[in-house]
Protein backbone atom coordinates (compact mmCIF):
# COMPACT_ATOMS: atom_id res chain seq x y z
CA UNK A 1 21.77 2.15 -3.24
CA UNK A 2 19.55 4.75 -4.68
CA UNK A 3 20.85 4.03 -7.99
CA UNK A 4 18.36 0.89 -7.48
CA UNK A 5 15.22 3.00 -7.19
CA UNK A 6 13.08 3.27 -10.14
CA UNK A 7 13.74 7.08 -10.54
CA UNK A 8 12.13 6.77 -14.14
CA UNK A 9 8.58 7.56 -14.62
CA UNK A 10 6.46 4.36 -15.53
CA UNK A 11 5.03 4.38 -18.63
CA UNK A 12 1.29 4.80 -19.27
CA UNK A 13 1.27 1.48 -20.79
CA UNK A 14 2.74 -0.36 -17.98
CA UNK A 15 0.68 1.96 -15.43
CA UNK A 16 -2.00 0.68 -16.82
CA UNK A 17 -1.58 -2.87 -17.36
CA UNK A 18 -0.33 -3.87 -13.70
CA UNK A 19 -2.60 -0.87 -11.93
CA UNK A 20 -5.89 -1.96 -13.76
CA UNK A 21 -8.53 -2.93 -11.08
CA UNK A 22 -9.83 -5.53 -13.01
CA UNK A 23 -11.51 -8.26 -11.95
CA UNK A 24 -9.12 -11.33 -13.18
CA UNK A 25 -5.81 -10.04 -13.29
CA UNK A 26 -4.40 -12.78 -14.60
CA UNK A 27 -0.55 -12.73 -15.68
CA UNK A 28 0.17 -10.10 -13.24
CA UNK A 29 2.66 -11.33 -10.72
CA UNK A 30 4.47 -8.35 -10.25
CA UNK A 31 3.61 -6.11 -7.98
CA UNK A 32 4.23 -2.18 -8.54
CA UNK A 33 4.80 0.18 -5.55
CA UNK A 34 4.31 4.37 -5.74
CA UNK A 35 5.32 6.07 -3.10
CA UNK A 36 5.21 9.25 -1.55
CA UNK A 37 7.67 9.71 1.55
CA UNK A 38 7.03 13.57 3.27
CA UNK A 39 8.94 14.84 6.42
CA UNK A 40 8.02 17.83 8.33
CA UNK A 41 11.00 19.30 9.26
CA UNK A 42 9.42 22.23 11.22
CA UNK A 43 5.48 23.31 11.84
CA UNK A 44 5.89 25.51 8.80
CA UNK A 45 8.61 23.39 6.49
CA UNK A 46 7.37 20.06 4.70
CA UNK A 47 10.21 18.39 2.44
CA UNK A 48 9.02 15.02 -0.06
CA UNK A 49 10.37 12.69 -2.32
CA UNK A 50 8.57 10.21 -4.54
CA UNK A 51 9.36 6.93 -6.93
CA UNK A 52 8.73 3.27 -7.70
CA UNK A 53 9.79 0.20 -7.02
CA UNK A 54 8.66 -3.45 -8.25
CA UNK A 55 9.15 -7.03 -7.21
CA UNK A 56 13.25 -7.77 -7.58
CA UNK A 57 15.20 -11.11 -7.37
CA UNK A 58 12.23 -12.97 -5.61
CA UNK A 59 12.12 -10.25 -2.53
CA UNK A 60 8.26 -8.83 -2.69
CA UNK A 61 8.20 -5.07 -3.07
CA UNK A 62 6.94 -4.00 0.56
CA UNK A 63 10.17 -5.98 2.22
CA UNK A 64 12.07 -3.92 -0.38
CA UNK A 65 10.91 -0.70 0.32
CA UNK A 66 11.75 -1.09 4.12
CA UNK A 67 15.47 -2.32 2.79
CA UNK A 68 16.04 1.20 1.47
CA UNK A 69 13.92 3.09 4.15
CA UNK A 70 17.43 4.51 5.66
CA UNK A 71 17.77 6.03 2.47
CA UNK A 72 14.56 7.44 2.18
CA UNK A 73 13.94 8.33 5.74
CA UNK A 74 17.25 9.61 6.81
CA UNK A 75 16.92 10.26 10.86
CA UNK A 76 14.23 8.09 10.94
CA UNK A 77 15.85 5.76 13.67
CA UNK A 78 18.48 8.39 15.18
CA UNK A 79 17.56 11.52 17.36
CA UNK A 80 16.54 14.97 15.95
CA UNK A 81 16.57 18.35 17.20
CA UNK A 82 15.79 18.05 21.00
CA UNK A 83 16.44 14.20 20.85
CA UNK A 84 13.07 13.89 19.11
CA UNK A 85 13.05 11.39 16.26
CA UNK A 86 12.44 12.66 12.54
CA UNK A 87 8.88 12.21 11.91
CA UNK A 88 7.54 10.84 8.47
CA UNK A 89 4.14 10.01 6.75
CA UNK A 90 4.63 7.20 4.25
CA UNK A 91 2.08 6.75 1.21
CA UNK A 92 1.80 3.88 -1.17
CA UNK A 93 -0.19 3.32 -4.10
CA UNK A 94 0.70 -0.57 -4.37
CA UNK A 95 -1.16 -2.77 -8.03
CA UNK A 96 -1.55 -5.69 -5.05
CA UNK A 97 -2.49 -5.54 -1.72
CA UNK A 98 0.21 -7.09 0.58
CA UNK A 99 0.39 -10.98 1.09
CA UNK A 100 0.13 -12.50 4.44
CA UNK A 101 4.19 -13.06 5.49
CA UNK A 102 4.71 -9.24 4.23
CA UNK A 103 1.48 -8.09 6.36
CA UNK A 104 2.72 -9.50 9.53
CA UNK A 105 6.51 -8.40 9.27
CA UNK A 106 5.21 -4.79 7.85
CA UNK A 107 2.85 -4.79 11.01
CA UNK A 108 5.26 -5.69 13.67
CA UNK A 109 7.94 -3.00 12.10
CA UNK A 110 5.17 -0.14 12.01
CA UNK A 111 4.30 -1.28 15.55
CA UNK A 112 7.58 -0.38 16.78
CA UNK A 113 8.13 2.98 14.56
CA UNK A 114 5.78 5.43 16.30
CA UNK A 115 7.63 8.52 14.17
CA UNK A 116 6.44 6.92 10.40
CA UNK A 117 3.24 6.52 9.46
CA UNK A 118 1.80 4.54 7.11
CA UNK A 119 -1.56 4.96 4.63
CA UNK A 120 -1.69 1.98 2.00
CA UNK A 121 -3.82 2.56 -1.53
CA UNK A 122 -4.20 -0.53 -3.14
CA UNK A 123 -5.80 -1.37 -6.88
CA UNK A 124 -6.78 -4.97 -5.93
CA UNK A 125 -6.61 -7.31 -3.01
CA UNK A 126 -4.28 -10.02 -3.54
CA UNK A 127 -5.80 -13.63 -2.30
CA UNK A 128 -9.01 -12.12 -0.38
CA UNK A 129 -11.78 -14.45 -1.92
CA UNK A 130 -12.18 -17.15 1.11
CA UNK A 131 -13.22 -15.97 4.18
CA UNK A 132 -10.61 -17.71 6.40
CA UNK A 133 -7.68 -16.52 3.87
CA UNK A 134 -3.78 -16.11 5.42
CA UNK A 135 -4.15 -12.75 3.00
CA UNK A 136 -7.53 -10.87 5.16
CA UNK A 137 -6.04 -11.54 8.25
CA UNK A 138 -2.79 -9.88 7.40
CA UNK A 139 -4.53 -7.12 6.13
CA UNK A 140 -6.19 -6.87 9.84
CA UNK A 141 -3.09 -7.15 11.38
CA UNK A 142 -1.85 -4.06 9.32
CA UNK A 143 -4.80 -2.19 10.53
CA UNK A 144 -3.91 -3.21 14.11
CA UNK A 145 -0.71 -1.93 13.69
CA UNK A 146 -2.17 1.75 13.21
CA UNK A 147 -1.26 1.02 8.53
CA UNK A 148 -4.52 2.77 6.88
CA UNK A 149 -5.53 0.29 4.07
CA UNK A 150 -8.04 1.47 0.81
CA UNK A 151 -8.61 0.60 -2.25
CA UNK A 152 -7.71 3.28 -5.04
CA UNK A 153 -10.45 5.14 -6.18
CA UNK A 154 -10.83 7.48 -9.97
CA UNK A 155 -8.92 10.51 -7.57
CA UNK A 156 -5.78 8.19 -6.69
CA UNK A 157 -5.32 6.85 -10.14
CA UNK A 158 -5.84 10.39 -11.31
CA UNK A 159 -3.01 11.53 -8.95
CA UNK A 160 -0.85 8.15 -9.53
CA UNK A 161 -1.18 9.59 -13.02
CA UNK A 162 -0.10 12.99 -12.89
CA UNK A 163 2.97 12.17 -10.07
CA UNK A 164 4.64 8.28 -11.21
CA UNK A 165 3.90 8.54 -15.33
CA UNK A 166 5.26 9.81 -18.31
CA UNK A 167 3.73 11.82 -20.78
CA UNK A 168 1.73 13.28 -19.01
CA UNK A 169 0.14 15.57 -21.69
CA UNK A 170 -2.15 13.04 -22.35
CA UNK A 171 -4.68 12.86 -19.34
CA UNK A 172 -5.96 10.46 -17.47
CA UNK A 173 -8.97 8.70 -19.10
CA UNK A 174 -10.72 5.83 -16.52
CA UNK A 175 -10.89 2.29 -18.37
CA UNK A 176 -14.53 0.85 -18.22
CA UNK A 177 -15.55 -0.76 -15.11
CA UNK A 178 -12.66 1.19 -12.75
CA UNK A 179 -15.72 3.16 -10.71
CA UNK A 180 -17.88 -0.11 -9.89
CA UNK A 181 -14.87 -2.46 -9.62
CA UNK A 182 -13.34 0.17 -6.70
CA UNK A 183 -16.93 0.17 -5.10
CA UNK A 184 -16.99 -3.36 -4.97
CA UNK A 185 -13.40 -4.17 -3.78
CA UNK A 186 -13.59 -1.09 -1.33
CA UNK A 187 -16.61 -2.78 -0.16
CA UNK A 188 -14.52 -6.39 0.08
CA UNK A 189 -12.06 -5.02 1.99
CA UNK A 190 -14.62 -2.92 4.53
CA UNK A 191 -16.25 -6.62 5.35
CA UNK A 192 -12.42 -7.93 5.78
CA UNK A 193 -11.27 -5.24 8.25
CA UNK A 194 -14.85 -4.80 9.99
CA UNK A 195 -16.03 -8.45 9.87
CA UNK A 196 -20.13 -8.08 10.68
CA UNK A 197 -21.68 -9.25 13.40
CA UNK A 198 -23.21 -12.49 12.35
CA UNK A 199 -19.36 -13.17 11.27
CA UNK A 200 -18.70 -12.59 15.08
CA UNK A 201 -21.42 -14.77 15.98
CA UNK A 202 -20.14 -17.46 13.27
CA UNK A 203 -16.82 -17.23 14.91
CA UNK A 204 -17.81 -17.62 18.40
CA UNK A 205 -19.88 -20.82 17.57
CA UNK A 206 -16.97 -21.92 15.44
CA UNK A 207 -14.77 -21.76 18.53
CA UNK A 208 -17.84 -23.48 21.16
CA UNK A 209 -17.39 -26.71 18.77
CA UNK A 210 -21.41 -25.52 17.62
């Protein structure tokens, strides 16, 4: 099963073709997953592993990182020392934020997996333009479920950079527009997961038939 993971470093070209926070990504309809898995194994003991994985044979990446979680979180499910479940933190640094079906099952599997948590870096927000979009309300539900959701900044592609892709000699130069185009999704996605209160109000009417 491991043989499946995308052990190989991405290549700065691909990096930064489906990780570019621009505003029309058009033609991008994969979607690229980082990740960072770390275990602490005792208070002073911390083990990690890291690697890749992309959209395969129509199953979306997040549903496929779960399928090889066993491999990747060994214990995870089974008692430790003193019957205590293996406890892991879980990053990803994901090119699309999560669709609605993958929100909900990723929320109702964290929901039940008190020993992993979850922190999701995303480069753009997949089908967040209408308010009343399938796609904001997942990414709610994953904030429900305890999943910390943010947009990449210049320090996460930086470190996205220097962990997930090769050649490294060459550093990390920002394309134009990444610092105002992560302001203004990071500001999309603080309206989606802390709707204001005149969106409160909105609702409530909306609900009264006013």
């Amino acid at each position: 099963m491991m043989s499946k993971l995308d052990r190989v470093l991405l290549t700065q070209r691909k990096f930064i073709y489906h990780y570019k926070n621009v505003r029309w990504a058009r033609g991008r309809n994969e979607t690229y997953l980082c990740f960072v898995v770390k275990k602490r194994n005792s208070p002073d003991s911390l083990s990690f592993d890291f690697g890749h994985l992309r959209n395969r044979s129509g199953c979306h990446v997040e549903l496929l990182f779960l399928s090889y979680l066993g491999v990747l979180c060994p214990g995870f499910l089974g008692s430790g020392v003193d019957g205590i479940r293996a406890a892991y933190a879980i990053t990803w640094f994901c090119s699309w934020s999560p669709c609605s079906n993958c929100a909900h099952r990723l929320s109702r599997f964290m929901s039940q997996m008190p020993n992993l948590r979850l922190r999701i870096f995303v480069s753009r927000l997949y089908f967040c333009d209408e308010e009343d979009s399938q796609e904001r309300e997942g990414l709610r539900c994953l904030q429900r479920a305890g999943v910390q959701v943010s947009v990449m900044t210049y320090k996460d592609y930086f470190y996205c950079w220097q962990t997930f892709v090769a050649c490294r000699e060459r550093g990390f130069k920002a394309w134009d527009g990444l610092h105002q185009n992560s302001i203004r999704l990071s500001r999309k996605l603080q309206r989606i997961l802390q709707p204001s209160e005149s969106e409160d109000l909105r609702d409530g009417f909306a609900l009264l038939g006013l």
